[in-house]
PDB file of N, CA and C in Angstrom:
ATOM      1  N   UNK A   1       0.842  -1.173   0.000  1.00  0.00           N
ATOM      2  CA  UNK A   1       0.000   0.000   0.000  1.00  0.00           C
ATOM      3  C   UNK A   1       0.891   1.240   0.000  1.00  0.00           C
ATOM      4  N   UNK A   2       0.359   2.075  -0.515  1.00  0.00           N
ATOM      5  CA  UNK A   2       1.018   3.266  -0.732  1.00  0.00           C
ATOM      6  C   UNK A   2       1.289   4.374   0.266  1.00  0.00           C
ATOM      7  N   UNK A   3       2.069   5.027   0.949  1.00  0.00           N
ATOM      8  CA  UNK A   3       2.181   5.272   2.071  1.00  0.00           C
ATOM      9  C   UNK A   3       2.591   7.523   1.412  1.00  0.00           C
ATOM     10  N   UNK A   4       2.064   8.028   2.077  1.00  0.00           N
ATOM     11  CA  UNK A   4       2.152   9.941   2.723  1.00  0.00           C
ATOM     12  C   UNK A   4       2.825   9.917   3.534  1.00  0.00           C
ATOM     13  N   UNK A   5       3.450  10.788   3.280  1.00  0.00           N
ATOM     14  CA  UNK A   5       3.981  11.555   4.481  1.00  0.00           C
ATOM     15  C   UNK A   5       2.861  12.863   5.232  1.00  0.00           C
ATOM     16  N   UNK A   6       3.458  12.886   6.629  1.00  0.00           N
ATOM     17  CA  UNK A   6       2.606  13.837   6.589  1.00  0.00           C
ATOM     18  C   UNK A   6       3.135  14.681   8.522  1.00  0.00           C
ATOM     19  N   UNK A   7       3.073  15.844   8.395  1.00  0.00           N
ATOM     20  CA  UNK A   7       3.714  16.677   9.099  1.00  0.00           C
ATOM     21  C   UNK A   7       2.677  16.679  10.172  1.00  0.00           C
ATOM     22  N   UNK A   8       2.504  16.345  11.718  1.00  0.00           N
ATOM     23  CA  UNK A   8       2.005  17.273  12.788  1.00  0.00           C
ATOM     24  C   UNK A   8       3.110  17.455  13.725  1.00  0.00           C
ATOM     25  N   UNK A   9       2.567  18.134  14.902  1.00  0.00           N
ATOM     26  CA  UNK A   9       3.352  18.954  15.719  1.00  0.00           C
ATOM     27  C   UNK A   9       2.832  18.178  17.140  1.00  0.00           C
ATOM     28  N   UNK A  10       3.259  17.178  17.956  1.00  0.00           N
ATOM     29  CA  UNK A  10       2.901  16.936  18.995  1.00  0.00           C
ATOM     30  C   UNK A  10       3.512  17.240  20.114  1.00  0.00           C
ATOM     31  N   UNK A  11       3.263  17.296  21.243  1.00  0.00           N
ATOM     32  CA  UNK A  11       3.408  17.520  23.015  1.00  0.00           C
ATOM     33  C   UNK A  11       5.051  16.832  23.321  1.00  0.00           C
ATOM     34  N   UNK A  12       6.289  17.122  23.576  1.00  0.00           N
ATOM     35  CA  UNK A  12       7.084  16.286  23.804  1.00  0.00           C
ATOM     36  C   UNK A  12       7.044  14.973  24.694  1.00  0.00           C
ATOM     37  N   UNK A  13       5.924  15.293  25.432  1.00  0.00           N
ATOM     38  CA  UNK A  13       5.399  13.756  25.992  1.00  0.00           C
ATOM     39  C   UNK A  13       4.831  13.305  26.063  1.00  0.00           C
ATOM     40  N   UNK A  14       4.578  13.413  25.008  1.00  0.00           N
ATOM     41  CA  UNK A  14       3.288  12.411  23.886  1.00  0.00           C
ATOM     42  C   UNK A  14       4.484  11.538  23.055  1.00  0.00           C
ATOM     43  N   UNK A  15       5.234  12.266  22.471  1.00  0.00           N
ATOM     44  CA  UNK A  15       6.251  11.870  21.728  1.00  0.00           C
ATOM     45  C   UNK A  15       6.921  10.477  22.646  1.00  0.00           C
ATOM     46  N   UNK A  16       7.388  10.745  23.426  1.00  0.00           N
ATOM     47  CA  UNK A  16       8.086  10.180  25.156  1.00  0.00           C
ATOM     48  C   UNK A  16       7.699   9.138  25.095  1.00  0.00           C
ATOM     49  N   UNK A  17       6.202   9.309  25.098  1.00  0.00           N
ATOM     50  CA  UNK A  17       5.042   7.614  24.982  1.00  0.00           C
ATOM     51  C   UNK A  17       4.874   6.892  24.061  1.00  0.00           C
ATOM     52  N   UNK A  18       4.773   7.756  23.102  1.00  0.00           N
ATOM     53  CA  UNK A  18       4.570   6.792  21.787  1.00  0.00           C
ATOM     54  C   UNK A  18       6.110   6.598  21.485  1.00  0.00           C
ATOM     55  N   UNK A  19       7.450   6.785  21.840  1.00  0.00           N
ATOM     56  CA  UNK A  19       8.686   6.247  21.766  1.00  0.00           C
ATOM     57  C   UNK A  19       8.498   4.853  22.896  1.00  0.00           C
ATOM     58  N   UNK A  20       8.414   4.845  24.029  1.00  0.00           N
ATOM     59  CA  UNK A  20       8.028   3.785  25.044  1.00  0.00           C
ATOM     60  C   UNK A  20       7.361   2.560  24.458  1.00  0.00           C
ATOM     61  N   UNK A  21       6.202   3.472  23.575  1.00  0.00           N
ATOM     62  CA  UNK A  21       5.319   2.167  23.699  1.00  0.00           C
ATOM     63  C   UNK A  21       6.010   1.604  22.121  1.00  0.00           C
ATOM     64  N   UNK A  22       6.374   2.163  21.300  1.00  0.00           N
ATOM     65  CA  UNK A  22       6.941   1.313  19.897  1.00  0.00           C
ATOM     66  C   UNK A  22       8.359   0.692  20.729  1.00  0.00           C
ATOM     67  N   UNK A  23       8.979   0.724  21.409  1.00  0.00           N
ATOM     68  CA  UNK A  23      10.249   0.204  22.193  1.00  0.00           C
ATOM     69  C   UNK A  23       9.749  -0.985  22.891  1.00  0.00           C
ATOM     70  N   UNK A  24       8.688  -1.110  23.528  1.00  0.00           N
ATOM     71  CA  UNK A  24       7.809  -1.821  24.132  1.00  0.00           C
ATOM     72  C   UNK A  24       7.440  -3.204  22.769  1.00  0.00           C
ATOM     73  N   UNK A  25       7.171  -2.332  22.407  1.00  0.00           N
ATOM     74  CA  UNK A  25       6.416  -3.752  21.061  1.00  0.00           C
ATOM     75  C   UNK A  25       7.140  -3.849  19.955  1.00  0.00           C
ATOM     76  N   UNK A  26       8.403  -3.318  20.161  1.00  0.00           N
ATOM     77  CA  UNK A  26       9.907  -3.906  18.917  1.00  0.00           C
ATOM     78  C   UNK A  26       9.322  -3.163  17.519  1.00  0.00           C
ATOM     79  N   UNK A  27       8.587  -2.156  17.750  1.00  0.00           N
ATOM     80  CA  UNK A  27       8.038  -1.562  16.305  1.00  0.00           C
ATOM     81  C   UNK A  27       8.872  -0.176  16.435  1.00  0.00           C
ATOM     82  N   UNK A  28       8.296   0.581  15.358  1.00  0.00           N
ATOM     83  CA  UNK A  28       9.276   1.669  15.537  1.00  0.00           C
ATOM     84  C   UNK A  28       7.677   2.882  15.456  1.00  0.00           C
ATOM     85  N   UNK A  29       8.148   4.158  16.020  1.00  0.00           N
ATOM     86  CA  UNK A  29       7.238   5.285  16.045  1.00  0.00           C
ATOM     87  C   UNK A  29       5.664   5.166  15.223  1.00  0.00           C
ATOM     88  N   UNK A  30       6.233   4.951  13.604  1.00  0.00           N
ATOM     89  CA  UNK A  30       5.259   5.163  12.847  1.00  0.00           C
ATOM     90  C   UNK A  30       4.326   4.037  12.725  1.00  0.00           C
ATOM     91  N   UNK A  31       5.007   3.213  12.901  1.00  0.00           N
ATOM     92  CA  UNK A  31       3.640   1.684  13.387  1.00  0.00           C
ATOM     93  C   UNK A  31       2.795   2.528  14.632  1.00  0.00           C
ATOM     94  N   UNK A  32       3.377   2.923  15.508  1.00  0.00           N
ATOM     95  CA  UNK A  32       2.573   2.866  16.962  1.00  0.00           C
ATOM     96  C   UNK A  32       1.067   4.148  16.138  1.00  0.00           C
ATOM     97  N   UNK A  33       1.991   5.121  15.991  1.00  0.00           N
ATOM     98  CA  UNK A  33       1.209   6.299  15.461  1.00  0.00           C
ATOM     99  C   UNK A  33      -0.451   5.696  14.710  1.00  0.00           C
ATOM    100  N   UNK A  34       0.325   5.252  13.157  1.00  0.00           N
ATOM    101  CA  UNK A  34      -0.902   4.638  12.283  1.00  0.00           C
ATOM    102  C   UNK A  34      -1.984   3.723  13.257  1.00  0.00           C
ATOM    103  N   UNK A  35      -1.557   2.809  14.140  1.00  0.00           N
ATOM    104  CA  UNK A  35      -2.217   2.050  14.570  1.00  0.00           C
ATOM    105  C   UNK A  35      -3.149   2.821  15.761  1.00  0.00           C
ATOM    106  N   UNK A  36      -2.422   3.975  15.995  1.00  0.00           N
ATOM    107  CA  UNK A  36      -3.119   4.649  17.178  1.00  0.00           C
ATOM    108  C   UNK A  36      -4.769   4.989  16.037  1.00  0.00           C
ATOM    109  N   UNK A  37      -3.919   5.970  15.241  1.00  0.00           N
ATOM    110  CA  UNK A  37      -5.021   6.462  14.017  1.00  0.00           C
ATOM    111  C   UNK A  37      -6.326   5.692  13.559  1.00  0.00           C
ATOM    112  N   UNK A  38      -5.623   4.904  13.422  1.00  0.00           N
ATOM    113  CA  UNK A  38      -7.052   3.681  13.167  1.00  0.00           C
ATOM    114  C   UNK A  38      -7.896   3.287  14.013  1.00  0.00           C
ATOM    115  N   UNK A  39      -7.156   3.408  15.253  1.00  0.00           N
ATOM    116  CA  UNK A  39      -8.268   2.812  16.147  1.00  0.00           C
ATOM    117  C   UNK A  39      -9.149   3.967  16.464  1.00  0.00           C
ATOM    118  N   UNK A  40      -8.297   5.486  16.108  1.00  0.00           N
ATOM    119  CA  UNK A  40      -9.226   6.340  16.454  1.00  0.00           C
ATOM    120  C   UNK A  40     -10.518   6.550  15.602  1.00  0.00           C
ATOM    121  N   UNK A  41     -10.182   6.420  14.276  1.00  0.00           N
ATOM    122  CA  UNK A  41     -10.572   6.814  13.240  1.00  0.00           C
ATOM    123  C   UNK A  41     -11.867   4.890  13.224  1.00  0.00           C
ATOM    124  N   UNK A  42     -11.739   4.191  14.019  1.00  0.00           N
ATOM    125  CA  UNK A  42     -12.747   3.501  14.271  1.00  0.00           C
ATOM    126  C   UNK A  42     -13.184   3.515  15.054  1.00  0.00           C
ATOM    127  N   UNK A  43     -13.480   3.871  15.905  1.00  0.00           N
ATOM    128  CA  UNK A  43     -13.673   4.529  17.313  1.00  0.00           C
ATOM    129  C   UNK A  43     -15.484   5.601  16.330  1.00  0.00           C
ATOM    130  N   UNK A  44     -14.524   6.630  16.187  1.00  0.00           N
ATOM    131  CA  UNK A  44     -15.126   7.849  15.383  1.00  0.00           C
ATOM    132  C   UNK A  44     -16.597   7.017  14.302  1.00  0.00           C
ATOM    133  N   UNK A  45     -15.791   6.359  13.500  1.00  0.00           N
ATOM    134  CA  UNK A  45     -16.660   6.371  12.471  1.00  0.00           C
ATOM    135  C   UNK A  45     -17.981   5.273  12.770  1.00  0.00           C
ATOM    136  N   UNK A  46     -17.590   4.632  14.439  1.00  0.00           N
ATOM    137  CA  UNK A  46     -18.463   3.506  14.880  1.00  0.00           C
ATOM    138  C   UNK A  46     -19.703   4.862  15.030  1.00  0.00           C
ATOM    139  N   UNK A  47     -19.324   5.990  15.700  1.00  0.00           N
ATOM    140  CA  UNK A  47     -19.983   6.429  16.913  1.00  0.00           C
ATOM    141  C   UNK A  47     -20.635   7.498  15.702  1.00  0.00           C
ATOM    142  N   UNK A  48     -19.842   7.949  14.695  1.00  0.00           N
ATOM    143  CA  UNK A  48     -20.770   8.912  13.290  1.00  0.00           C
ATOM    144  C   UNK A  48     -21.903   7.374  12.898  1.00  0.00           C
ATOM    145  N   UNK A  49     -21.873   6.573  12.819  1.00  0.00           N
ATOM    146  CA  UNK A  49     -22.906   5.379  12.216  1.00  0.00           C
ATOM    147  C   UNK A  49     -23.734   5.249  13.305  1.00  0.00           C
ATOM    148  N   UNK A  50     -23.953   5.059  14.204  1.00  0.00           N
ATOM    149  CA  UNK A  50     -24.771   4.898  15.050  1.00  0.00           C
ATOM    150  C   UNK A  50     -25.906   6.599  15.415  1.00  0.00           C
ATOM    151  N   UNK A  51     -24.770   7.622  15.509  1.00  0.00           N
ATOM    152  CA  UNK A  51     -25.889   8.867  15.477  1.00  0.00           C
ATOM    153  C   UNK A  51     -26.738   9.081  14.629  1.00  0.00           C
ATOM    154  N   UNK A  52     -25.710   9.110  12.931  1.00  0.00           N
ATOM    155  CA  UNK A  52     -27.112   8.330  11.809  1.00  0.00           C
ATOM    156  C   UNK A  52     -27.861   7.332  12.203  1.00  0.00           C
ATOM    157  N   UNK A  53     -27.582   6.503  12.838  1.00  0.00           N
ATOM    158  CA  UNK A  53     -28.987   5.668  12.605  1.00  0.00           C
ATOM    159  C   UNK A  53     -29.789   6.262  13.560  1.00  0.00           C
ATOM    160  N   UNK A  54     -29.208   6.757  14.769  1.00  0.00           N
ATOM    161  CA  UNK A  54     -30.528   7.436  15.529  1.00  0.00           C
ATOM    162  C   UNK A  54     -31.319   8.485  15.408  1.00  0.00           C
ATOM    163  N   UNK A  55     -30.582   9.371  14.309  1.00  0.00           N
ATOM    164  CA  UNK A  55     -31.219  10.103  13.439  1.00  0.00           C
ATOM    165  C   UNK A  55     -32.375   9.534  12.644  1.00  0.00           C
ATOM    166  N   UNK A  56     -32.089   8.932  11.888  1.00  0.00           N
ATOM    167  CA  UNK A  56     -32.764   8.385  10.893  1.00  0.00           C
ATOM    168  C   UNK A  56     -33.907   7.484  11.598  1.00  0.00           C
ATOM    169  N   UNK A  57     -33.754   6.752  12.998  1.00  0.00           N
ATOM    170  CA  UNK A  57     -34.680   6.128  13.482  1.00  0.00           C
ATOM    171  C   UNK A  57     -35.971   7.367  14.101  1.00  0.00           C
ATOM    172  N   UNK A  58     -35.502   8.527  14.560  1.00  0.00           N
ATOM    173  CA  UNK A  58     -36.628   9.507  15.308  1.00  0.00           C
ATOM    174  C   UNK A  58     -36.536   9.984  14.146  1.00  0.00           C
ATOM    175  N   UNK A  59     -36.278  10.286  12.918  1.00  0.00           N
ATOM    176  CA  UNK A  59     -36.885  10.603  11.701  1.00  0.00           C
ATOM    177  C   UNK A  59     -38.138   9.965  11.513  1.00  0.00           C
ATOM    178  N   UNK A  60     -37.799   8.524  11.588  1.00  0.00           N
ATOM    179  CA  UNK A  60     -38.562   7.906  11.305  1.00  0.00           C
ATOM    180  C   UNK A  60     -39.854   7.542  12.685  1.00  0.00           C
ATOM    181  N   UNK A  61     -39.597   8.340  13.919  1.00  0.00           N
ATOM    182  CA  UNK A  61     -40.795   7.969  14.907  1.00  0.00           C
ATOM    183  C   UNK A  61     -40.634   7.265  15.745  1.00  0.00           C
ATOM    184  N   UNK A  62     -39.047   6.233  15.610  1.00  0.00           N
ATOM    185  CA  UNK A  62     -38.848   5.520  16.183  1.00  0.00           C
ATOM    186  C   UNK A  62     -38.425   5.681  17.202  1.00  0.00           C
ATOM    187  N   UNK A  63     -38.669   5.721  18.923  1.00  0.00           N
ATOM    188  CA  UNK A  63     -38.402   6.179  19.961  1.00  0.00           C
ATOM    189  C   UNK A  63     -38.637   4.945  21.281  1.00  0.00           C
ATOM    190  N   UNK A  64     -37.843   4.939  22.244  1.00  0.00           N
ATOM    191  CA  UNK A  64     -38.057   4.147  23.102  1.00  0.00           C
ATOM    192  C   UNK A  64     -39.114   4.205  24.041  1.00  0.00           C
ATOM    193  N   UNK A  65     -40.007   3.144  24.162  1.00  0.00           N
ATOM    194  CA  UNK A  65     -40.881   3.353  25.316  1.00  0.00           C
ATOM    195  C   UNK A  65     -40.917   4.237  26.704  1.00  0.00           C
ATOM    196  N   UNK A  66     -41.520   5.230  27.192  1.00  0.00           N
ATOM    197  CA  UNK A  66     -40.975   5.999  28.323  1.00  0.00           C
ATOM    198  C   UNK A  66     -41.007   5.238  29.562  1.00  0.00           C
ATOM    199  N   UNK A  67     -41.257   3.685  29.979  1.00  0.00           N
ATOM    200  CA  UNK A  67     -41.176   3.277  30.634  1.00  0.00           C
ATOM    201  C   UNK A  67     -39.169   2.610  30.522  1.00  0.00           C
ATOM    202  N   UNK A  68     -39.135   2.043  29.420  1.00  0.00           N
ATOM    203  CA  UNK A  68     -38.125   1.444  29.004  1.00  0.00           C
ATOM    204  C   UNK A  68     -36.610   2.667  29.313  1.00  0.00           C
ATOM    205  N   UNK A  69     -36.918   3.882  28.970  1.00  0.00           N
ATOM    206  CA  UNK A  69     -36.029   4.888  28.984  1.00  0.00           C
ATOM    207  C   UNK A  69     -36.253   5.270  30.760  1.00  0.00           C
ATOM    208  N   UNK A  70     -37.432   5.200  31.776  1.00  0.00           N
ATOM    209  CA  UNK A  70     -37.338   5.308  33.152  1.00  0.00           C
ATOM    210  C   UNK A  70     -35.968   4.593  33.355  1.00  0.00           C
ATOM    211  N   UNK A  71     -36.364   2.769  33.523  1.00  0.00           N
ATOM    212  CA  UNK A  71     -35.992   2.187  33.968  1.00  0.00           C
ATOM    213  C   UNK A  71     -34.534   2.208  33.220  1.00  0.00           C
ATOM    214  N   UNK A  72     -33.841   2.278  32.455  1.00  0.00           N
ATOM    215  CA  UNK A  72     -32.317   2.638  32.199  1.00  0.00           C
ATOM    216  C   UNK A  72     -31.694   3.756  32.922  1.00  0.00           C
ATOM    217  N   UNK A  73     -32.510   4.599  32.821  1.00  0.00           N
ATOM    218  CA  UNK A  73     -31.936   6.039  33.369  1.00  0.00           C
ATOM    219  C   UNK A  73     -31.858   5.794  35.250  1.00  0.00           C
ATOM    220  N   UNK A  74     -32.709   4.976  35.827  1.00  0.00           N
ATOM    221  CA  UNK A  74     -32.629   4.835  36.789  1.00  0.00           C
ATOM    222  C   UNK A  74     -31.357   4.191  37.224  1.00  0.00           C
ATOM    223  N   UNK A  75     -31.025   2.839  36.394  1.00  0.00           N
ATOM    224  CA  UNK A  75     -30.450   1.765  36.507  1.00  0.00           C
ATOM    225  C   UNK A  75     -28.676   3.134  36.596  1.00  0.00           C
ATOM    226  N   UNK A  76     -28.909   4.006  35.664  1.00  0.00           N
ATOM    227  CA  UNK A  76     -27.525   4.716  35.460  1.00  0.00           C
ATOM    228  C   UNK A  76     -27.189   5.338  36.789  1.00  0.00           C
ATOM    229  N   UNK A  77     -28.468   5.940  37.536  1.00  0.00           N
ATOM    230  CA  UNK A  77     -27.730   6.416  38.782  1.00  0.00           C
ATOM    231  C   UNK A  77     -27.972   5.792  39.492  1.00  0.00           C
ATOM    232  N   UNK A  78     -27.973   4.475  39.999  1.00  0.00           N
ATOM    233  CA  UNK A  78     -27.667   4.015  41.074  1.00  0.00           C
ATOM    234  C   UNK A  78     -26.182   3.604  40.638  1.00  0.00           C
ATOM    235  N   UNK A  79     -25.356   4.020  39.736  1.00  0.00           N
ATOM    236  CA  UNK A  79     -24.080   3.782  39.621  1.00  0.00           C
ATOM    237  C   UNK A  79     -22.767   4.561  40.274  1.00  0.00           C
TER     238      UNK A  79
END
């Protein structure tokens, strides 16, 4: 696969960590980096797919029972 370059500017100890952790797993910087990326960038694109669909579901009317939404919301603060 075809690989960019590409310029940011990070925290010197950020840098610190992501040196640690590619030293840690015998990889070097730019493995740790990409792999960070991806997980962010799936992370992200889980959580953009799911707001569409909850969009698209109260578009569509679709809403949880107000008993069903009590009893969760309850369940959250007794946490």
């Amino acid at each position: 696969m075809a690989k960019e370059t590409m310029t940011v500017r990070i925290e010197p100890g950020t840098r610190k960590v992501l040196d640690k952790i590619a030293e840690s797993l015998e990889r070097d910087r730019t493995y740790v980096v990409n792999e960070a990326l991806k997980s962010y960038i799936d992370v992200h694109q889980w959580q953009i797919g799911h707001i569409r669909q909850g969009i698209r579901d109260a578009d569509a009317g679709r809403f949880a029972p107000a008993a069903e939404v009590k009893r969760v919301t309850d369940r959250l603060r007794r946490k």
